[in-house]
C-alpha atoms as a PDB file:
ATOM      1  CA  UNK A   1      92.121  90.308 120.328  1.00  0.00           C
ATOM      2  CA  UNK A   2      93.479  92.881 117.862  1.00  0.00           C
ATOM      3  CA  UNK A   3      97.477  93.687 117.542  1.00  0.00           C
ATOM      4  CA  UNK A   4     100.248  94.697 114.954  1.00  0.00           C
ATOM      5  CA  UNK A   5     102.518  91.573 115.080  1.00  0.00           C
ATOM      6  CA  UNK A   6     103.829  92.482 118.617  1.00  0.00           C
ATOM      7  CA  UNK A   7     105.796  89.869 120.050  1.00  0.00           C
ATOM      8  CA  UNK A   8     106.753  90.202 124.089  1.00  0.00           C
ATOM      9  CA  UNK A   9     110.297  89.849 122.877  1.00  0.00           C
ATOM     10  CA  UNK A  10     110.248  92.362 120.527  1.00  0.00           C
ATOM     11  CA  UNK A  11     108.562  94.919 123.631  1.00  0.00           C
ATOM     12  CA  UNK A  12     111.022  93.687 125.850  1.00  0.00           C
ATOM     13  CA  UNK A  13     113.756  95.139 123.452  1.00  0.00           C
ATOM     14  CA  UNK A  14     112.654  98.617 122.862  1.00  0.00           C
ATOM     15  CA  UNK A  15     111.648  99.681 126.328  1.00  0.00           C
ATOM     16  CA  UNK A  16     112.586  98.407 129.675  1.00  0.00           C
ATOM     17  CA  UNK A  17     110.989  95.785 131.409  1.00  0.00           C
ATOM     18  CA  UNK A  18     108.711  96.982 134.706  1.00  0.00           C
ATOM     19  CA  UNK A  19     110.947  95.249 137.298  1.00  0.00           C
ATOM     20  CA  UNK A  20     114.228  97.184 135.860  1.00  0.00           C
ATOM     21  CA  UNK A  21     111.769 100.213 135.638  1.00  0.00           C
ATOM     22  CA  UNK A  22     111.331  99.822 139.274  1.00  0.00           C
ATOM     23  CA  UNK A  23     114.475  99.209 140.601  1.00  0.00           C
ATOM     24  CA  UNK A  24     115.880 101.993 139.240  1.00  0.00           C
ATOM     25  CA  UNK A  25     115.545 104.462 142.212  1.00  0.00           C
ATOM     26  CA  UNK A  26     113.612 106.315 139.661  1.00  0.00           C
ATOM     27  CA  UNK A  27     109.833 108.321 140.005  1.00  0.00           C
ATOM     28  CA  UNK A  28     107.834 105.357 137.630  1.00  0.00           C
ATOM     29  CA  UNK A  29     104.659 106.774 136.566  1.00  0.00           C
ATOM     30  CA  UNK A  30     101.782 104.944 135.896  1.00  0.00           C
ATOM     31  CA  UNK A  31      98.326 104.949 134.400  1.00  0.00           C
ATOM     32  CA  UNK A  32      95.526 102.977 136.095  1.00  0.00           C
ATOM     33  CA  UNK A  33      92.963 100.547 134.734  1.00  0.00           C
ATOM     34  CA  UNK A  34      90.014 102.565 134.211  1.00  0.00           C
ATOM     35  CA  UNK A  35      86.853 100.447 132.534  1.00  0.00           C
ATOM     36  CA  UNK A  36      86.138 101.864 128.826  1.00  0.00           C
ATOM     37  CA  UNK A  37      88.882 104.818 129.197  1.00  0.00           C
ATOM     38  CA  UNK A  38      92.478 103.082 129.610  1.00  0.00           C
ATOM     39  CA  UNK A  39      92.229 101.236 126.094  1.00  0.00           C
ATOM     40  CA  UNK A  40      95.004 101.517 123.078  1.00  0.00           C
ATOM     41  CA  UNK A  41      94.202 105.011 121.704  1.00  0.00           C
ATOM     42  CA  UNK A  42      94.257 107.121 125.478  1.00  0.00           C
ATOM     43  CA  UNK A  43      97.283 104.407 126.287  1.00  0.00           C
ATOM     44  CA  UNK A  44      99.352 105.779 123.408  1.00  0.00           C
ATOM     45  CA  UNK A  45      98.451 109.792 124.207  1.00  0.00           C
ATOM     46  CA  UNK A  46      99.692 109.659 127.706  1.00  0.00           C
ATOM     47  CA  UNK A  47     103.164 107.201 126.255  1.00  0.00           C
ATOM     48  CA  UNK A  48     103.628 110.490 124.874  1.00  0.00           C
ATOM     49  CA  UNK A  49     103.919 112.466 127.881  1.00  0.00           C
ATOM     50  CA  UNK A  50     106.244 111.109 130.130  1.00  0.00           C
ATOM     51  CA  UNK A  51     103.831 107.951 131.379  1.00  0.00           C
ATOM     52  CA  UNK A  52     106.059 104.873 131.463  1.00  0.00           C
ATOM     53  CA  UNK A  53     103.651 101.564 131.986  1.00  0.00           C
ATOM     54  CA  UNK A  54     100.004 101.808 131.278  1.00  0.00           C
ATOM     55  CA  UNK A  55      97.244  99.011 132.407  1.00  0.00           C
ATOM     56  CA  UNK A  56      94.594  98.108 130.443  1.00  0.00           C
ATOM     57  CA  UNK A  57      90.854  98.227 131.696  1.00  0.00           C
ATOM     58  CA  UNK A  58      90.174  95.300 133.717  1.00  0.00           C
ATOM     59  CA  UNK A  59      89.247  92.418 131.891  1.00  0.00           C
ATOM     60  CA  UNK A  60      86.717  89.612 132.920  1.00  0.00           C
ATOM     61  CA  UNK A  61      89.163  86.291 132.642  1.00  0.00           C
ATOM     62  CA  UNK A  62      86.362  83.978 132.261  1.00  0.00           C
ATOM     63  CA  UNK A  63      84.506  86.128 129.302  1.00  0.00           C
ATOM     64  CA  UNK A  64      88.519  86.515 127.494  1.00  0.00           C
ATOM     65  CA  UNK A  65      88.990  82.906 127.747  1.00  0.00           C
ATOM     66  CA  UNK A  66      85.640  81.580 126.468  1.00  0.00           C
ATOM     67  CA  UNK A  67      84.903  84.067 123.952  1.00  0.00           C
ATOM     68  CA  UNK A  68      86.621  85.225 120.575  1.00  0.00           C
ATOM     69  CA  UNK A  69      84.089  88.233 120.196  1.00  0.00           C
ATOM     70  CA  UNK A  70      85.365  89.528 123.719  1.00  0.00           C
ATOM     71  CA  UNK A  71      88.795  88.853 123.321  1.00  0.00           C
ATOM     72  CA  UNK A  72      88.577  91.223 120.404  1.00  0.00           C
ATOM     73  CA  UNK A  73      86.943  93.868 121.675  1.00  0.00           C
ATOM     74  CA  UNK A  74      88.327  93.991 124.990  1.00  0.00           C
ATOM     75  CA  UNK A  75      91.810  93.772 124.319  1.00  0.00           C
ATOM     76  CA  UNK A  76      93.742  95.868 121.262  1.00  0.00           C
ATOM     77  CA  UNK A  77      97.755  96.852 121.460  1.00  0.00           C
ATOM     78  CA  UNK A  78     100.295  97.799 119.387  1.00  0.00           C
ATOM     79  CA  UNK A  79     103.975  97.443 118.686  1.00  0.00           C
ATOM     80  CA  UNK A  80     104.263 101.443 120.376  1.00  0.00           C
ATOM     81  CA  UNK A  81     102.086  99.764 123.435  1.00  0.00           C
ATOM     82  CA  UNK A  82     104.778  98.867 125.898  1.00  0.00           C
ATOM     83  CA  UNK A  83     105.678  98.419 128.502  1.00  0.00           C
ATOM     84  CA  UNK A  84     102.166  97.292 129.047  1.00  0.00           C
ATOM     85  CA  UNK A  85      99.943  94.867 131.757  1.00  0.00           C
ATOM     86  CA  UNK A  86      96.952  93.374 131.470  1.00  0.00           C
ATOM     87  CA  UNK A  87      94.686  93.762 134.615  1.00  0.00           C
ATOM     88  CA  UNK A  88      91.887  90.727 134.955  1.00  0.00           C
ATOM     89  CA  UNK A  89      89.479  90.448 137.409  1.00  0.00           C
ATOM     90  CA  UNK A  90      89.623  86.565 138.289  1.00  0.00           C
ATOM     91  CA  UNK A  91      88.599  84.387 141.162  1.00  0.00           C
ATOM     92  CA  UNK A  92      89.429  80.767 139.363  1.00  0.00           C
ATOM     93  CA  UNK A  93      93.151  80.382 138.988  1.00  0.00           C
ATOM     94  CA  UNK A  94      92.919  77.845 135.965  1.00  0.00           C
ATOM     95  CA  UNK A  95      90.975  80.573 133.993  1.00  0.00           C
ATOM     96  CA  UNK A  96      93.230  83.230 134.806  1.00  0.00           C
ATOM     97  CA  UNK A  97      95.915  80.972 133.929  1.00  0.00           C
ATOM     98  CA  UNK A  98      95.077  80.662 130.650  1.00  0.00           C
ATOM     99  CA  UNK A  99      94.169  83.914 129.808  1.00  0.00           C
ATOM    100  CA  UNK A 100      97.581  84.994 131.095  1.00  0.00           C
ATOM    101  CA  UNK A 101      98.822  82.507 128.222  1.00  0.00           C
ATOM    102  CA  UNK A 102      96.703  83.866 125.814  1.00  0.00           C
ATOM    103  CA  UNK A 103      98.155  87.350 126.181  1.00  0.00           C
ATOM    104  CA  UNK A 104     101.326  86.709 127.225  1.00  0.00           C
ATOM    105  CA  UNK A 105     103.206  87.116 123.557  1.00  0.00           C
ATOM    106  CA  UNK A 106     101.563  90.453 123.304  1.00  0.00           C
ATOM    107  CA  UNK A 107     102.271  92.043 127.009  1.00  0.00           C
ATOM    108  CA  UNK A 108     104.452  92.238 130.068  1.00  0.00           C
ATOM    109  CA  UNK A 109     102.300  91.029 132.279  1.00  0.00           C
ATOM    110  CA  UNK A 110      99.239  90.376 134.157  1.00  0.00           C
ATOM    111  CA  UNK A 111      97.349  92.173 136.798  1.00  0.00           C
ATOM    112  CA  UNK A 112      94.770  90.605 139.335  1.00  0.00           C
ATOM    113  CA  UNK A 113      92.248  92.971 140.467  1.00  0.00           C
ATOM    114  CA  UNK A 114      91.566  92.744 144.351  1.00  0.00           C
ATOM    115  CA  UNK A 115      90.267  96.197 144.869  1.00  0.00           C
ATOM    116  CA  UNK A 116      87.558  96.923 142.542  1.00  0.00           C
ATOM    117  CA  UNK A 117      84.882  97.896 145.045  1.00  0.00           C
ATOM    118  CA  UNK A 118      81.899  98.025 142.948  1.00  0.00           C
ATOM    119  CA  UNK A 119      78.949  95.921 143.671  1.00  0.00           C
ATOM    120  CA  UNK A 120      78.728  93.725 140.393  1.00  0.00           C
ATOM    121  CA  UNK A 121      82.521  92.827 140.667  1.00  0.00           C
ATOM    122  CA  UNK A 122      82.751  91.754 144.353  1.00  0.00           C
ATOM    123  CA  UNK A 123      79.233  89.781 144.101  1.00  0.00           C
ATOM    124  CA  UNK A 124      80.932  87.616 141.702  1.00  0.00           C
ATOM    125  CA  UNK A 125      83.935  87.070 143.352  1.00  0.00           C
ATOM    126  CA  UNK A 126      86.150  89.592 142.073  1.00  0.00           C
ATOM    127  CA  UNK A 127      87.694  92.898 143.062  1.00  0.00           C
ATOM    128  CA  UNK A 128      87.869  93.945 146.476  1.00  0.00           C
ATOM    129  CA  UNK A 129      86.715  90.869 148.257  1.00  0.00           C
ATOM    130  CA  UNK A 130      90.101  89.266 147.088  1.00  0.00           C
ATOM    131  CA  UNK A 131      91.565  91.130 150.079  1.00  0.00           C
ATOM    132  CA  UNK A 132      90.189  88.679 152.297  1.00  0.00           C
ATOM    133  CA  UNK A 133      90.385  85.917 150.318  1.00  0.00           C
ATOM    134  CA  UNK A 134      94.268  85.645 150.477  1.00  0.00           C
ATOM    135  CA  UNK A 135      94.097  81.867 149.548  1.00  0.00           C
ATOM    136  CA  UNK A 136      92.852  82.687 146.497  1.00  0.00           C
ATOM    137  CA  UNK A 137      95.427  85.034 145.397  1.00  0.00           C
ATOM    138  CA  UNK A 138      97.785  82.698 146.265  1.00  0.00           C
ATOM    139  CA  UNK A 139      96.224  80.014 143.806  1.00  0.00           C
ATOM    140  CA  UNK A 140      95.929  82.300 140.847  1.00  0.00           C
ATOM    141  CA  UNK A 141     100.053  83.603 141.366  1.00  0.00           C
ATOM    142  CA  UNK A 142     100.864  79.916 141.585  1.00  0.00           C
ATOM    143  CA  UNK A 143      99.203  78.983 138.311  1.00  0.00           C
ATOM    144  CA  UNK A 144     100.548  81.858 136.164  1.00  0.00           C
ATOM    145  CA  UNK A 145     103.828  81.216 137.016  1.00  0.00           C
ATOM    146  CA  UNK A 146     103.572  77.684 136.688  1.00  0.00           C
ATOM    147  CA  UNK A 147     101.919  78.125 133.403  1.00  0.00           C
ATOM    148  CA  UNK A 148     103.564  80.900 131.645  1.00  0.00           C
ATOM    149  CA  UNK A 149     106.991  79.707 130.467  1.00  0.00           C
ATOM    150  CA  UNK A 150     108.530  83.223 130.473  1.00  0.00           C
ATOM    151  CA  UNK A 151     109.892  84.220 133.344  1.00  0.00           C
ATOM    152  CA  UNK A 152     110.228  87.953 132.811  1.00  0.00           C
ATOM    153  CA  UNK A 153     106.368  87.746 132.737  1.00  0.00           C
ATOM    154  CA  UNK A 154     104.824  89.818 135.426  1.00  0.00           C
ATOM    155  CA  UNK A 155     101.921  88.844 137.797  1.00  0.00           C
ATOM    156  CA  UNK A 156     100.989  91.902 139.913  1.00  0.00           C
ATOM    157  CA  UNK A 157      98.088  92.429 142.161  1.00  0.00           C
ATOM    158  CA  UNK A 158      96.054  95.972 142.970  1.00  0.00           C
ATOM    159  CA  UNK A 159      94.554  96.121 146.187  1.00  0.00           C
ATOM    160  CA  UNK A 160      92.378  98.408 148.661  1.00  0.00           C
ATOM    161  CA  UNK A 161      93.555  98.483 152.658  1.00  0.00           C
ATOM    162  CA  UNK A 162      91.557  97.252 155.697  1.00  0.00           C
ATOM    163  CA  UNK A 163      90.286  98.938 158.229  1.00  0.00           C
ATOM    164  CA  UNK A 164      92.802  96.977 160.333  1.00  0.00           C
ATOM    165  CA  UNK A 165      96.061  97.426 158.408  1.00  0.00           C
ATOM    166  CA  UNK A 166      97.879  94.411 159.785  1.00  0.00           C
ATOM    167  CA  UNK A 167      95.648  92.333 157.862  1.00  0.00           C
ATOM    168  CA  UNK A 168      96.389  94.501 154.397  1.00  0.00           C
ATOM    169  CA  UNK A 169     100.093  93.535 155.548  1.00  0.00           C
ATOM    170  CA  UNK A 170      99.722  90.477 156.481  1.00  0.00           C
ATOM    171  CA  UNK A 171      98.121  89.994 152.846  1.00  0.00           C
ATOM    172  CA  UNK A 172     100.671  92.007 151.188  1.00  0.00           C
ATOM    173  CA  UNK A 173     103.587  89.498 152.890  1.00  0.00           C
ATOM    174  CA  UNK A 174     101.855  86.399 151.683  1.00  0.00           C
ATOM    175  CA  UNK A 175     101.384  87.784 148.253  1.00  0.00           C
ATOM    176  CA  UNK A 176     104.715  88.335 148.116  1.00  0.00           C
ATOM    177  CA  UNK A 177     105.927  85.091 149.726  1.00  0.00           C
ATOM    178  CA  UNK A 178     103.721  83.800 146.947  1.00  0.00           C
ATOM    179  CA  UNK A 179     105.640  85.181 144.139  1.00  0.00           C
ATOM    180  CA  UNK A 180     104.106  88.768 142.925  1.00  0.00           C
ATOM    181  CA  UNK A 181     106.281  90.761 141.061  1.00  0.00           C
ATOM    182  CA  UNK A 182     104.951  94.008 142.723  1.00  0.00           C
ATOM    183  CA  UNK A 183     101.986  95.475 144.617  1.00  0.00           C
ATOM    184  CA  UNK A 184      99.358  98.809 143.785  1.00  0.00           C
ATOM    185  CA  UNK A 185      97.956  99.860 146.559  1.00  0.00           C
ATOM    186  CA  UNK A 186      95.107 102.287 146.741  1.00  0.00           C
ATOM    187  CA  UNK A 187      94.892 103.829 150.231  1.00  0.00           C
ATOM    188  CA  UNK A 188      91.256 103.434 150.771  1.00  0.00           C
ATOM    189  CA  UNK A 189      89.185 100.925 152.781  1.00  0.00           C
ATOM    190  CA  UNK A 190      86.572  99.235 150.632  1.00  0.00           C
ATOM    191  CA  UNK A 191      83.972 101.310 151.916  1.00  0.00           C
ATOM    192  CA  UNK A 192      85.388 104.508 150.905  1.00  0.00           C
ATOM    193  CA  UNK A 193      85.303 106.306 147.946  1.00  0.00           C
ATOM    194  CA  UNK A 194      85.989 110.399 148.174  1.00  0.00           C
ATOM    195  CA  UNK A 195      87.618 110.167 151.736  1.00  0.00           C
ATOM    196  CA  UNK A 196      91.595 111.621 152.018  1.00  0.00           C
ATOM    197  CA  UNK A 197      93.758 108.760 151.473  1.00  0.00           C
ATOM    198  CA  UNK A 198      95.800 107.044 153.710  1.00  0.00           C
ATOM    199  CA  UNK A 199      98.979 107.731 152.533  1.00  0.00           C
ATOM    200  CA  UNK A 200     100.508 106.624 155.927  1.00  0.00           C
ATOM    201  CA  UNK A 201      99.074 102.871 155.675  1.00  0.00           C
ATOM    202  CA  UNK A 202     100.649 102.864 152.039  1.00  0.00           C
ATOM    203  CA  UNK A 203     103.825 103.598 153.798  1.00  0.00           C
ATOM    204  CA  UNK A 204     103.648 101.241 156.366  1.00  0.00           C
ATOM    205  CA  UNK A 205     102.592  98.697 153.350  1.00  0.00           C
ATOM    206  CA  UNK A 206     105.873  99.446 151.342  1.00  0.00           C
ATOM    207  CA  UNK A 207     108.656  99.114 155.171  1.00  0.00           C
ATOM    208  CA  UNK A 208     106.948  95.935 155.861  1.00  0.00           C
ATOM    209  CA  UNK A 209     107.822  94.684 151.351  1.00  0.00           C
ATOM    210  CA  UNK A 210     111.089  93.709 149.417  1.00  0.00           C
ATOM    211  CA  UNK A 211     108.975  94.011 146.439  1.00  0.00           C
ATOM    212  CA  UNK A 212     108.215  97.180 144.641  1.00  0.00           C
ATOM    213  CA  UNK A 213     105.171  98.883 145.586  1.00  0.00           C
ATOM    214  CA  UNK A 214     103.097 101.349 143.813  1.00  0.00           C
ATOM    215  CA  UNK A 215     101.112 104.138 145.692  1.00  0.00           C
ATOM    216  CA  UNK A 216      97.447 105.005 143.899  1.00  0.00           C
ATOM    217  CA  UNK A 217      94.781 107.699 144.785  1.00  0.00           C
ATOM    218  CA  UNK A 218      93.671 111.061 144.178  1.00  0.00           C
ATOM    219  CA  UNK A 219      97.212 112.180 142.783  1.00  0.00           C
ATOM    220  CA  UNK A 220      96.019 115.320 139.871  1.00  0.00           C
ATOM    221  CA  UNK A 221      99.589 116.977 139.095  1.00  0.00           C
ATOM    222  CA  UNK A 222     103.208 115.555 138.369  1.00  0.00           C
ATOM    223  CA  UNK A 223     103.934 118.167 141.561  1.00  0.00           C
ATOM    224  CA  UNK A 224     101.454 116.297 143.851  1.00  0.00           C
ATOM    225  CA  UNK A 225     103.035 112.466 142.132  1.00  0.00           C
ATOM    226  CA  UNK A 226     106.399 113.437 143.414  1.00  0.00           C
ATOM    227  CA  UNK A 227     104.878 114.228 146.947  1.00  0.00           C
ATOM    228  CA  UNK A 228     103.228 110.667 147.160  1.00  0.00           C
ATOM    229  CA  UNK A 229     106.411 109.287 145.833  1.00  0.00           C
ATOM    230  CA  UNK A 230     108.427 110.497 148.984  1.00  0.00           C
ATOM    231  CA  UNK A 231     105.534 110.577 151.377  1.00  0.00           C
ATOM    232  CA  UNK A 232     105.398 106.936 151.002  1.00  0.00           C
ATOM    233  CA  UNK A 233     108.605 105.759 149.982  1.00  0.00           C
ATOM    234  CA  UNK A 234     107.234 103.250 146.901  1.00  0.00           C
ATOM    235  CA  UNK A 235     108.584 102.909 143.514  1.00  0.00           C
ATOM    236  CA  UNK A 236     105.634 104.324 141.639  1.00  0.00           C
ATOM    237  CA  UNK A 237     102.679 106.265 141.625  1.00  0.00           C
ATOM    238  CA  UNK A 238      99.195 104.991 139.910  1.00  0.00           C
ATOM    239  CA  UNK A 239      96.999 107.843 138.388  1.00  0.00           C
ATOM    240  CA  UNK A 240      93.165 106.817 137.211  1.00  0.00           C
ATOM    241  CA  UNK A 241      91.720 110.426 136.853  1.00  0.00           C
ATOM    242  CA  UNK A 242      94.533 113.359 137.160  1.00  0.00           C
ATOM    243  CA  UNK A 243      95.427 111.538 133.688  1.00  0.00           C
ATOM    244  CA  UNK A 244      91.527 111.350 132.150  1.00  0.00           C
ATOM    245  CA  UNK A 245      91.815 115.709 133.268  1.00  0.00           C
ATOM    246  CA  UNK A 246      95.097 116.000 131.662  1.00  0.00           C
ATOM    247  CA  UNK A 247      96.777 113.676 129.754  1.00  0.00           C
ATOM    248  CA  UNK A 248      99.665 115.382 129.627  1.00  0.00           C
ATOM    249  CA  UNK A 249     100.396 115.958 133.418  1.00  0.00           C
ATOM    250  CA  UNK A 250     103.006 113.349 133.848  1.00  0.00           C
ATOM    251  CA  UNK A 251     105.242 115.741 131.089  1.00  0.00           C
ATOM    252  CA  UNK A 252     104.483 118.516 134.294  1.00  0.00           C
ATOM    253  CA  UNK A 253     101.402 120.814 132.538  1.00  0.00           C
ATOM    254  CA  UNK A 254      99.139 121.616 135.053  1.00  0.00           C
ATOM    255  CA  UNK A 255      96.124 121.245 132.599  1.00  0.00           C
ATOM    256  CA  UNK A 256      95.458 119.727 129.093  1.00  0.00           C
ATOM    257  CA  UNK A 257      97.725 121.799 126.500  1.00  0.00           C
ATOM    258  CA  UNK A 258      96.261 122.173 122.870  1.00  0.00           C
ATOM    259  CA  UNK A 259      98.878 120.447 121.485  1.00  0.00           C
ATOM    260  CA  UNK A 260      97.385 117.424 123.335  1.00  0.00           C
ATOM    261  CA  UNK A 261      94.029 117.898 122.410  1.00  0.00           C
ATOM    262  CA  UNK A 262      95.603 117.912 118.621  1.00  0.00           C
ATOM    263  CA  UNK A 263      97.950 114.589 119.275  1.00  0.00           C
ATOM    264  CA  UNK A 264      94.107 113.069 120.888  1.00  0.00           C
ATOM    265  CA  UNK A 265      92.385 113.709 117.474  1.00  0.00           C
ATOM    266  CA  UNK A 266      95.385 112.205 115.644  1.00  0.00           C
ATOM    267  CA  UNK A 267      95.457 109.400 117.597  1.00  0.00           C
ATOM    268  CA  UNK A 268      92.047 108.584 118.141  1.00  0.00           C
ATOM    269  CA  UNK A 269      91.038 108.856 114.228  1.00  0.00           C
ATOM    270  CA  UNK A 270      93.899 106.880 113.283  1.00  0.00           C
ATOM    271  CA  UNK A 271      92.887 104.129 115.488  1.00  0.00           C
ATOM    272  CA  UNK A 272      89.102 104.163 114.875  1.00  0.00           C
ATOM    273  CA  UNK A 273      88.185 104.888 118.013  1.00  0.00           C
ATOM    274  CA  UNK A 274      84.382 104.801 118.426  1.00  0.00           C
ATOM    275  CA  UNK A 275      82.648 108.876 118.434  1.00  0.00           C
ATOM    276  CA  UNK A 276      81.401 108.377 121.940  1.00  0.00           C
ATOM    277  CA  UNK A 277      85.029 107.129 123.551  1.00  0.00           C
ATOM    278  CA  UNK A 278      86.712 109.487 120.701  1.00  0.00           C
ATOM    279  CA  UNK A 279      84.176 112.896 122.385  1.00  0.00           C
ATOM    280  CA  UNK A 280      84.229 111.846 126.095  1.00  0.00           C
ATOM    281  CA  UNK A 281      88.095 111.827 126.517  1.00  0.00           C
ATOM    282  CA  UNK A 282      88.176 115.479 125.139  1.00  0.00           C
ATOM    283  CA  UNK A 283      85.194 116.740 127.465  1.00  0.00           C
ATOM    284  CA  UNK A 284      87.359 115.128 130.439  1.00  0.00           C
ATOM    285  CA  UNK A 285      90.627 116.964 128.709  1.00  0.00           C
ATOM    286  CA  UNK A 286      88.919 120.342 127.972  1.00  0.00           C
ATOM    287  CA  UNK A 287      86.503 120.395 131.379  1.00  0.00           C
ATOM    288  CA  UNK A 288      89.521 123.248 133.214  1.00  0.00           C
ATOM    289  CA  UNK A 289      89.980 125.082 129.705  1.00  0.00           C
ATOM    290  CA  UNK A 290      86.348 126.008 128.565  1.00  0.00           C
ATOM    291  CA  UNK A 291      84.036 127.622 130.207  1.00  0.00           C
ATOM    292  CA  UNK A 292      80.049 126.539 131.373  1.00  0.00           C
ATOM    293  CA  UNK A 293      78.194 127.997 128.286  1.00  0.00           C
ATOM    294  CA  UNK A 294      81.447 126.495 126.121  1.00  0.00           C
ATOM    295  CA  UNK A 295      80.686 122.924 127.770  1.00  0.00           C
ATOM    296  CA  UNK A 296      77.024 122.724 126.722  1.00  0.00           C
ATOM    297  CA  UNK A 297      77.758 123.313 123.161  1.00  0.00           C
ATOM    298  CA  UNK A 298      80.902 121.265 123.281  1.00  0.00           C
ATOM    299  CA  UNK A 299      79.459 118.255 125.386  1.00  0.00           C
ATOM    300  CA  UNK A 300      76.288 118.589 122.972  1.00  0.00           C
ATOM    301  CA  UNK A 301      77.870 117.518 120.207  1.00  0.00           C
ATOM    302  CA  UNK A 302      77.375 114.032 118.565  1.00  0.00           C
ATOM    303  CA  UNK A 303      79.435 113.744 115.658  1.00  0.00           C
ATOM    304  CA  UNK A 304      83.081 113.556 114.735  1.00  0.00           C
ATOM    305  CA  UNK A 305      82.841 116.204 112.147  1.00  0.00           C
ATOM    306  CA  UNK A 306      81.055 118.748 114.337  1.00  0.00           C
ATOM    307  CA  UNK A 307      84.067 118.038 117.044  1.00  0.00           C
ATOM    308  CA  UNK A 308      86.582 118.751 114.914  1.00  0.00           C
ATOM    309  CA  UNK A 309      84.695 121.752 113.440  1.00  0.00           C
ATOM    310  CA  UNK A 310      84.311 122.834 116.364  1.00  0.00           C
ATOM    311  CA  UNK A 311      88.037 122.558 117.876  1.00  0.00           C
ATOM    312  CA  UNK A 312      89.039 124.435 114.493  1.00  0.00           C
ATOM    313  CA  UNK A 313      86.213 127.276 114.820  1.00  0.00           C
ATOM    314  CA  UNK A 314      88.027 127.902 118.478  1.00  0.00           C
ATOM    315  CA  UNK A 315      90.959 126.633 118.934  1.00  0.00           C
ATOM    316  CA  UNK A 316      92.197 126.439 115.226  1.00  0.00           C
ATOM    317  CA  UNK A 317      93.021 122.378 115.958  1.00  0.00           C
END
């Protein structure tokens, strides 16, 4: 686990918390957990257009807990890197637990994940099966609040819907009962994946909550955000893959602008982010601004020097 000297406190000073954030009656716009993509570097682009809480990737609790080689490479931040939350995927409170103490100085809280759908995650107890394991939940809540000392310390949970929405509501209202600071919900079952999503069951999710809820799926432009927002009445809107296509959409650009690309390069070289991270965030950013014969060369590429030849040679980055 790599950081600057950030302490919570310190966080907690410059920027709002996520709960004021929330209850402001404000649009708060929010960048997923997305494995190998959402780390410090991308987290500190999209700070700089208009995002206002970012998630890390999910984390395994068990693997952070046990291991100092994982707990470095999974988990990097900054004093710039807040308002910020931590998403684990957990199915044993006591380990969760203490990996919420082990970041706690460092963020403003934790996330479970109970909507992952992929295989690996819910064959070992994680992700998506969580939704029907509401017990559970309740267990892990319980022992991060009883174990973290700070009480501005937020335990959130992301989930998927059922097929029968009284039992995602039924969840939702114990989770909340519980003590969760706020809810994501993506509008998919578990079994979809490129379906329309069901904006109305988020809806229904967020009349039935006192808690602030946050609406995630298939939102690609700060136009279609603000539709969610009031389609569904929540507090916030999630975005996994609008933001990997355009970092900057939150600031309202309908694709990736060049200055962008420019602050990505900064960013990215400053923070030693590895070539293959460093290349695949621009081929997401530049996939609606080149054209086919300009993504071959450009997605050919393996070397930081021939990128940023190449962004100079066209774009005169």
């Amino acid at each position: 686990m790599k950081s600057d000297c950030i302490r919570n406190t310190i966080c907690q000073e410059r920027k709002k918390d996520p709960i004021e954030m929330f209850h402001s009656g404000q649009l708060v716009k929010v960048c997923a957990p997305m494995v190998r993509y959402s780390k410090l570097a991308f987290r500190t682009l999209v700070r700089r257009y208009s995002c206002d809480l970012c998630y890390t990737p999910m984390i395994v609790a068990a693997d952070f807990v046990r291991s100092i080689k994982a707990r470095d490479s999974e988990f990097t931040t900054n004093q710039g890197d807040c308002p910020l939350i931590v998403q684990f995927a957990a199915n044993d409170a006591r380990l969760l637990s203490d990996a919420a103490r082990i970041v706690c100085p460092y963020a403003n809280g934790i996330d479970i994940n109970c909507g992952c759908p992929q295989r690996w995650a819910m064959a070992e107890g994680y992700g998506a099966c969580l939704i029907n394991k509401p017990e559970v939940v309740r267990d892990m809540v319980k022992q991060v609040r009883n174990q973290v000392e700070n009480p501005r310390f937020s335990v959130s949970i992301k989930i998927r819907i059922h097929d029968d929405l009284t039992r995602t509501v039924d969840l939702c209202r114990k989770a909340e009962a519980t003590g969760v600071s706020w809810i994501t919900v993506h509008g998919r079952t578990v079994e979809e994946r490129h379906q329309p999503v069901h904006y109305e069951a988020i809806k229904i999710i967020k009349e039935n909550m006192s808690i602030p809820v946050i609406a995630n799926g298939d939102i690609r432009s700060l136009k279609e955000a603000e539709n969610v927002w009031h389609i569904t009445g929540t507090d916030g809107v999630m975005v996994a893959r609008g933001l990997l296509a355009n970092p900057a959409m939150f600031a309202g650009y309908e694709e990736t602008p060049l200055k962008c690309i420019w602050d990505w390069v900064d960013i990215a070289l400053e923070l030693g982010t590895p070539y293959m991270c460093f290349h695949q965030h621009l081929m997401y950013m530049m996939e609606k601004i080149t054209s086919r014969q300009e993504k071959r060369v450009f997605n050919a590429l393996s070397s930081t020097s021939a990128v940023l030849d190449y962004l100079t040679d066209h774009y005169g980055i």
